[in-house]
C-alpha atoms as a PDB file:
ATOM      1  CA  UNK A   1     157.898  33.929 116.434  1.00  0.00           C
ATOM      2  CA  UNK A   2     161.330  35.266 117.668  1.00  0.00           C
ATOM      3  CA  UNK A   3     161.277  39.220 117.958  1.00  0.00           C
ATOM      4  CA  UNK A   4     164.148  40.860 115.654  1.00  0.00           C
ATOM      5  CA  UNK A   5     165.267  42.888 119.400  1.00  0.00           C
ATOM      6  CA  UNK A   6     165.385  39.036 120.929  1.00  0.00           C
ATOM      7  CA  UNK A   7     167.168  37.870 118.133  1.00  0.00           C
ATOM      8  CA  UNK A   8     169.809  40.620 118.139  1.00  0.00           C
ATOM      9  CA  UNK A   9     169.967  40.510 121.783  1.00  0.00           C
ATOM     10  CA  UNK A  10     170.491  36.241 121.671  1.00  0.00           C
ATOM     11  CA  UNK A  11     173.529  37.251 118.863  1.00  0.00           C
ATOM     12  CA  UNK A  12     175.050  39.405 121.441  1.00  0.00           C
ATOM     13  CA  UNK A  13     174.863  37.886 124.875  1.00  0.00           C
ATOM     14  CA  UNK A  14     176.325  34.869 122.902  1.00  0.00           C
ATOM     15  CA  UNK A  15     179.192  37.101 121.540  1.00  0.00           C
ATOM     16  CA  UNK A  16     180.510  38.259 124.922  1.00  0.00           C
ATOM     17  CA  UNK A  17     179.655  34.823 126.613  1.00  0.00           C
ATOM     18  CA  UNK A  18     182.336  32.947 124.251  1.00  0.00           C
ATOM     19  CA  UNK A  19     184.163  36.398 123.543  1.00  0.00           C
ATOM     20  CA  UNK A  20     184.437  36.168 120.172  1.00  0.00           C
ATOM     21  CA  UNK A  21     183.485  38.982 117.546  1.00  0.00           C
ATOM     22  CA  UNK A  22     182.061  36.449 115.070  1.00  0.00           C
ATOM     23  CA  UNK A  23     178.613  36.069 114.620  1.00  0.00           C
ATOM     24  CA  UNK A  24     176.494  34.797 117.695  1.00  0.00           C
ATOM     25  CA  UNK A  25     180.061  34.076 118.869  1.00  0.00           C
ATOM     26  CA  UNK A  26     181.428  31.428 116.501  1.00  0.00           C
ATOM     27  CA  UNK A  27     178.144  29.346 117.691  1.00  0.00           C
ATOM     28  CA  UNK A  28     176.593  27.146 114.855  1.00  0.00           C
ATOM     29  CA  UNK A  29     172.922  28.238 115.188  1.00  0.00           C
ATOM     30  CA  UNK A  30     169.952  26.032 113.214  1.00  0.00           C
ATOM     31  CA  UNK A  31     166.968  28.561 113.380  1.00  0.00           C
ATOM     32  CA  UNK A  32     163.426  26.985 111.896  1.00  0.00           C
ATOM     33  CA  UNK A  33     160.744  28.644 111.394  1.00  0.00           C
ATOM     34  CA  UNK A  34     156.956  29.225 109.580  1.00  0.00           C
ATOM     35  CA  UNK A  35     156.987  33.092 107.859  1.00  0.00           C
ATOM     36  CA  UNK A  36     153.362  32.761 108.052  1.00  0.00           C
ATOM     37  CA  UNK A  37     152.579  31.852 111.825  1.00  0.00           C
ATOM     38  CA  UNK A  38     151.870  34.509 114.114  1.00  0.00           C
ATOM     39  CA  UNK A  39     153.989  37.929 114.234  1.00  0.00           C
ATOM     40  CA  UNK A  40     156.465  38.609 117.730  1.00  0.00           C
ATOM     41  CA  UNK A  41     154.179  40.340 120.152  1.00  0.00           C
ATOM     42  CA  UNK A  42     155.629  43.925 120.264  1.00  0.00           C
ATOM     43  CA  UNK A  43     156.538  45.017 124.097  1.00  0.00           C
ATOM     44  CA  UNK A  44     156.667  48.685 124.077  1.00  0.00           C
ATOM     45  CA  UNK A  45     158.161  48.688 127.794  1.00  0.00           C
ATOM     46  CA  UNK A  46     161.200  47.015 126.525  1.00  0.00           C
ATOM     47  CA  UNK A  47     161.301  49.582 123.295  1.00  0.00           C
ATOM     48  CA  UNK A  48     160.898  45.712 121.161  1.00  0.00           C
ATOM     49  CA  UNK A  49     158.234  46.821 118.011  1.00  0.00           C
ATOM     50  CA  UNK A  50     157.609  42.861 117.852  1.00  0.00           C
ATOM     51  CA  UNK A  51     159.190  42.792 114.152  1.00  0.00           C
ATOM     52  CA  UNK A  52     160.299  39.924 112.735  1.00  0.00           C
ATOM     53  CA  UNK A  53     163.648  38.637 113.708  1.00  0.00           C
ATOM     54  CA  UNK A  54     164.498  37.718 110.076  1.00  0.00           C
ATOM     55  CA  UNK A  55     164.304  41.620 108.818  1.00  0.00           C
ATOM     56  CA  UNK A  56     167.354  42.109 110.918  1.00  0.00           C
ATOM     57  CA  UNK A  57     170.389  42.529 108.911  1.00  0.00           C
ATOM     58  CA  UNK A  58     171.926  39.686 111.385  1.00  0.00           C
ATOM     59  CA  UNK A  59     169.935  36.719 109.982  1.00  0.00           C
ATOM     60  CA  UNK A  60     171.695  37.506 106.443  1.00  0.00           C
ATOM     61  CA  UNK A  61     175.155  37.470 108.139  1.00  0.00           C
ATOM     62  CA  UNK A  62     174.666  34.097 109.731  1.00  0.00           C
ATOM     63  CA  UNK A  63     172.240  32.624 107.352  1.00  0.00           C
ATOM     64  CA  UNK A  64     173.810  31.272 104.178  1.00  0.00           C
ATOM     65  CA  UNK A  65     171.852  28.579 103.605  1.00  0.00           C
ATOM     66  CA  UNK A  66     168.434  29.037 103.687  1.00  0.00           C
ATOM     67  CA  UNK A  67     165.918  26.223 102.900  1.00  0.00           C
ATOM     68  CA  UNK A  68     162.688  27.219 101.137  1.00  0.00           C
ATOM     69  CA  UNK A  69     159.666  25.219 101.185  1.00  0.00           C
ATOM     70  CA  UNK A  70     157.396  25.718  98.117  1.00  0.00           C
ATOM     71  CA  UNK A  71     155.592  22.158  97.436  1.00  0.00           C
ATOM     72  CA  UNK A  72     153.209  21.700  99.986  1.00  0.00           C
ATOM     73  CA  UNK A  73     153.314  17.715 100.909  1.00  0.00           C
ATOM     74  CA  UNK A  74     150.496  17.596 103.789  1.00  0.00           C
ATOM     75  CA  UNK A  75     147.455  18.734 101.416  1.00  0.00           C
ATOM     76  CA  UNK A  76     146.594  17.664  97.628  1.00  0.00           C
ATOM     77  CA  UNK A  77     143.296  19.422  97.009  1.00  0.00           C
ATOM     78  CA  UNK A  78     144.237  22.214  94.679  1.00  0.00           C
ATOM     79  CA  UNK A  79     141.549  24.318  96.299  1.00  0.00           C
ATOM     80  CA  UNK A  80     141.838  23.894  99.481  1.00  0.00           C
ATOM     81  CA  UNK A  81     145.523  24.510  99.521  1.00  0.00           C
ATOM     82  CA  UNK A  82     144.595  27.762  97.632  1.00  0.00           C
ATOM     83  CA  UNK A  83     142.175  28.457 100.603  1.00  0.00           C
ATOM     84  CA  UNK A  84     145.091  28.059 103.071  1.00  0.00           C
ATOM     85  CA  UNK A  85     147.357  30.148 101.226  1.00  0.00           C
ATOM     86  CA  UNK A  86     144.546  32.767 101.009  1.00  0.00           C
ATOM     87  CA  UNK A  87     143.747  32.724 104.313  1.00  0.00           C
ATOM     88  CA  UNK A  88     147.283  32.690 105.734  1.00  0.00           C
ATOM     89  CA  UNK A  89     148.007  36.203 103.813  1.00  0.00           C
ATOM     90  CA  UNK A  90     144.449  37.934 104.675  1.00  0.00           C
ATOM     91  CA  UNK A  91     143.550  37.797 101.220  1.00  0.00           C
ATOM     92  CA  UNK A  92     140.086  35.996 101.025  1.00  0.00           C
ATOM     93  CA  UNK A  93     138.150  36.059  97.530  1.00  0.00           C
ATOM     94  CA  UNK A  94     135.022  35.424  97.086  1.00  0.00           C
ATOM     95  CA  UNK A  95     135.731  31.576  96.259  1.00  0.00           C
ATOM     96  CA  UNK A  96     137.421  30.689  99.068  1.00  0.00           C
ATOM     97  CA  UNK A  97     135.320  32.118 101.482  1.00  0.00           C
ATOM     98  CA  UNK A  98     132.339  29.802  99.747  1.00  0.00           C
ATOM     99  CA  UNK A  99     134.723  26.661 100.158  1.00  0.00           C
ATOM    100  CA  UNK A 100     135.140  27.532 103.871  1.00  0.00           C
ATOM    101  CA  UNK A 101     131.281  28.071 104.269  1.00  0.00           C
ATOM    102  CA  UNK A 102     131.150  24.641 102.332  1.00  0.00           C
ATOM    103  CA  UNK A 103     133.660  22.723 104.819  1.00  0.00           C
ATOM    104  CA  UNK A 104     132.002  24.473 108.029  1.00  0.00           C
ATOM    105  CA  UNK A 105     129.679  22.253 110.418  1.00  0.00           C
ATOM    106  CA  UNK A 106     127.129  23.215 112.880  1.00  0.00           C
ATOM    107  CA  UNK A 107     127.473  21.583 116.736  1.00  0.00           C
ATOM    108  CA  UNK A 108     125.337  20.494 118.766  1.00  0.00           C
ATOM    109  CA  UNK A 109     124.500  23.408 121.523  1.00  0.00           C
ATOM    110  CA  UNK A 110     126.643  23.164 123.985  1.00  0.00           C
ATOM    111  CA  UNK A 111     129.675  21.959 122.090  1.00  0.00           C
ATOM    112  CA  UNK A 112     132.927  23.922 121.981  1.00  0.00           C
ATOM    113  CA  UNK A 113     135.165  22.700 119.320  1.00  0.00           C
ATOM    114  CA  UNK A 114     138.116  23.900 120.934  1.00  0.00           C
ATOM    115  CA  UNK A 115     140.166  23.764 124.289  1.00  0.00           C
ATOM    116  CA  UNK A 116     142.990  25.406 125.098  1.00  0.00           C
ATOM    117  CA  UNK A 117     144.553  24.263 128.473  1.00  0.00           C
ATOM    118  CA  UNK A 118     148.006  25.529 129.958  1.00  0.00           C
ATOM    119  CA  UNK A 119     149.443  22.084 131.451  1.00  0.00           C
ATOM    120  CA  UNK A 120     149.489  18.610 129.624  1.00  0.00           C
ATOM    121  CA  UNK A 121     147.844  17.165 132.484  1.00  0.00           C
ATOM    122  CA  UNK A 122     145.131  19.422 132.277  1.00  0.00           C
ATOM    123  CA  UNK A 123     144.993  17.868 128.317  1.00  0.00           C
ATOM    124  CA  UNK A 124     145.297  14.814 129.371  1.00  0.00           C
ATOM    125  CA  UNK A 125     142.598  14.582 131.983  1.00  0.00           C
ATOM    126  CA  UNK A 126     140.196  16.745 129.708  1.00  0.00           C
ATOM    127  CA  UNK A 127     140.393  13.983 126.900  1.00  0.00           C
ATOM    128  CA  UNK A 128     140.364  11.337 129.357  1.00  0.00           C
ATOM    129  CA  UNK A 129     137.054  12.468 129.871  1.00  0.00           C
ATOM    130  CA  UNK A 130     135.699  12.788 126.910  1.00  0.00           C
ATOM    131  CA  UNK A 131     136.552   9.005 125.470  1.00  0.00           C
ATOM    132  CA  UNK A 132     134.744   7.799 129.023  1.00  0.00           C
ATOM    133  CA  UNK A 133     131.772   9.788 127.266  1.00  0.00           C
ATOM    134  CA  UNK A 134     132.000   7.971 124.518  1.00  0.00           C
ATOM    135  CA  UNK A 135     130.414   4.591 122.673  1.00  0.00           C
ATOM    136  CA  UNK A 136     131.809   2.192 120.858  1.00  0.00           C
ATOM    137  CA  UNK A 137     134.744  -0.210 121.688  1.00  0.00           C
ATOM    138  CA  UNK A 138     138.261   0.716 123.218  1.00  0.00           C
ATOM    139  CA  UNK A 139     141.554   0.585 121.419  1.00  0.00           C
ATOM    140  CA  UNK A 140     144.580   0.180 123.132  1.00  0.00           C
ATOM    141  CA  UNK A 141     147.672   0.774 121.493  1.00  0.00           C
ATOM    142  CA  UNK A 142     150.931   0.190 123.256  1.00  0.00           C
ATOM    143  CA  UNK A 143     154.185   1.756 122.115  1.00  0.00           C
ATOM    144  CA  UNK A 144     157.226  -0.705 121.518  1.00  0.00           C
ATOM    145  CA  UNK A 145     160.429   1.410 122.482  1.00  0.00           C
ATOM    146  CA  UNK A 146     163.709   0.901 121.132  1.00  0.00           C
ATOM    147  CA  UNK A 147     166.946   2.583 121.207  1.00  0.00           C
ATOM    148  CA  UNK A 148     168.461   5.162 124.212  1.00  0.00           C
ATOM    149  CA  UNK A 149     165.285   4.935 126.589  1.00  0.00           C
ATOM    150  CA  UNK A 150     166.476   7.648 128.579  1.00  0.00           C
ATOM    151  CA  UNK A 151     165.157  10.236 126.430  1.00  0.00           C
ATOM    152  CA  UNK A 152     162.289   8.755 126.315  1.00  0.00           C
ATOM    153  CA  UNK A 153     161.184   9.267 129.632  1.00  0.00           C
ATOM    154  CA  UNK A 154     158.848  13.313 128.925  1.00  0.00           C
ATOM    155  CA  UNK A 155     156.965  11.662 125.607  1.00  0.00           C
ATOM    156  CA  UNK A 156     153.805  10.771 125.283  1.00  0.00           C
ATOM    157  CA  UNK A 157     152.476   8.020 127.877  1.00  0.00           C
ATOM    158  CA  UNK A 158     153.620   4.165 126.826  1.00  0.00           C
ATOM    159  CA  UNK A 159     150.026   3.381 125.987  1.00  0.00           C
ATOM    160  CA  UNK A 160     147.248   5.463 123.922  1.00  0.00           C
ATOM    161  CA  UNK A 161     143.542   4.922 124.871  1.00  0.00           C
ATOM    162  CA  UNK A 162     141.143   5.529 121.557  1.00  0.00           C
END
C-alpha cells in the first residue's frame, strides 16, 4: 500500500515536472487499490508514519469517482465469506475461528505449505521440481497467442507443465 507522504510527494514532483498548479500536474491518475491489504510500512528516518495514502486530503481533490466494491463475486459460501471479512478486520468470533479450525489440514512432517522466493526463476525452478516429484500423467497445455505479440514477450512461458 502507497504511504500518504509517497502519495503527496508523487502529487508534487509531478506538479513541478509539468509545471502546472493543478492536481498531480494536470496528469490523469487511475489509482487501484484493496483498503484491507497490508498498511504502508512507516519509515521513521524519512519522518513517513506509513499512513494510508487515501487519508490525505489530496486523494479527495483528485478522486471524484470512486468505485466501491461491496458484492463479493470470487466466494458464495455465506460463511466463509463472513470468515474473510472477520478475519480481514481482526475481529474473530467464536464461529469463525471453529470454521477455520474446520477447513485446517495437518501435513505430512516435513511439508511447508508455503514458499516465498524473490525471483520468478527461483519459482519457476522450485515448482519444476516438485511436479518431477510427482505421479500421475503430464499435461501439457500450450498457449495460442493472438493479437500485438510484442507485449507478450515477459508473460508466463508459451507452455504450462501440470
Amino acid at each position: 500500500m502507497l504511504s500518504r507522504k509517497l502519495f503527496e510527494q508523487l502529487e508534487y514532483i509531478c506538479r513541478k515536472i509539468v509545471n502546472s498548479s493543478l492536481v498531480f500536474g494536470g496528469l490523469q491518475v487511475i489509482v487501484v487499490g484493496d483498503n484491507f491489504q497490508l498498511p504502508p510500512v512507516p519509515d521513521y528516518l524519512k519522518m513517513d508514519s506509513g499512513e494510508y495514502c487515501f487519508k490525505s486530503p489530496v486523494f479527495d481533490k483528485i478522486f471524484c469517482h470512486k468505485i466501491i466494491l461491496k458484492e463479493v463475486m470470487r466466494q458464495n459460501q455465506d460463511d466463509f465469506i463472513q470468515a474473510i471479512n472477520d478475519v480481514s478486520r481482526g475481529d474473530i468470533p467464536e464461529n469463525t475461528l471453529n470454521l477455520i479450525k474446520r477447513l485446517s489440514c495437518h501435513l505430512p512432517p516435513g511439508e511447508d505449505p508455503i514458499r516465498l522466493c524473490a525471483r520468478n526463476f527461483d519459482c519457476y525452478i522450485y515448482n519444476a521440481c516438485k511436479l518431477m516429484d510427482m505421479d500421475g500423467e503430464e499435461f501439457d497445455f500450450c498457449a495460442l497467442d493472438e493479437g500485438d505479440v510484442s507485449k507478450l514477450e515477459r508473460t508466463l512461458s508459451h507452455n504450462i507443465y501440470i
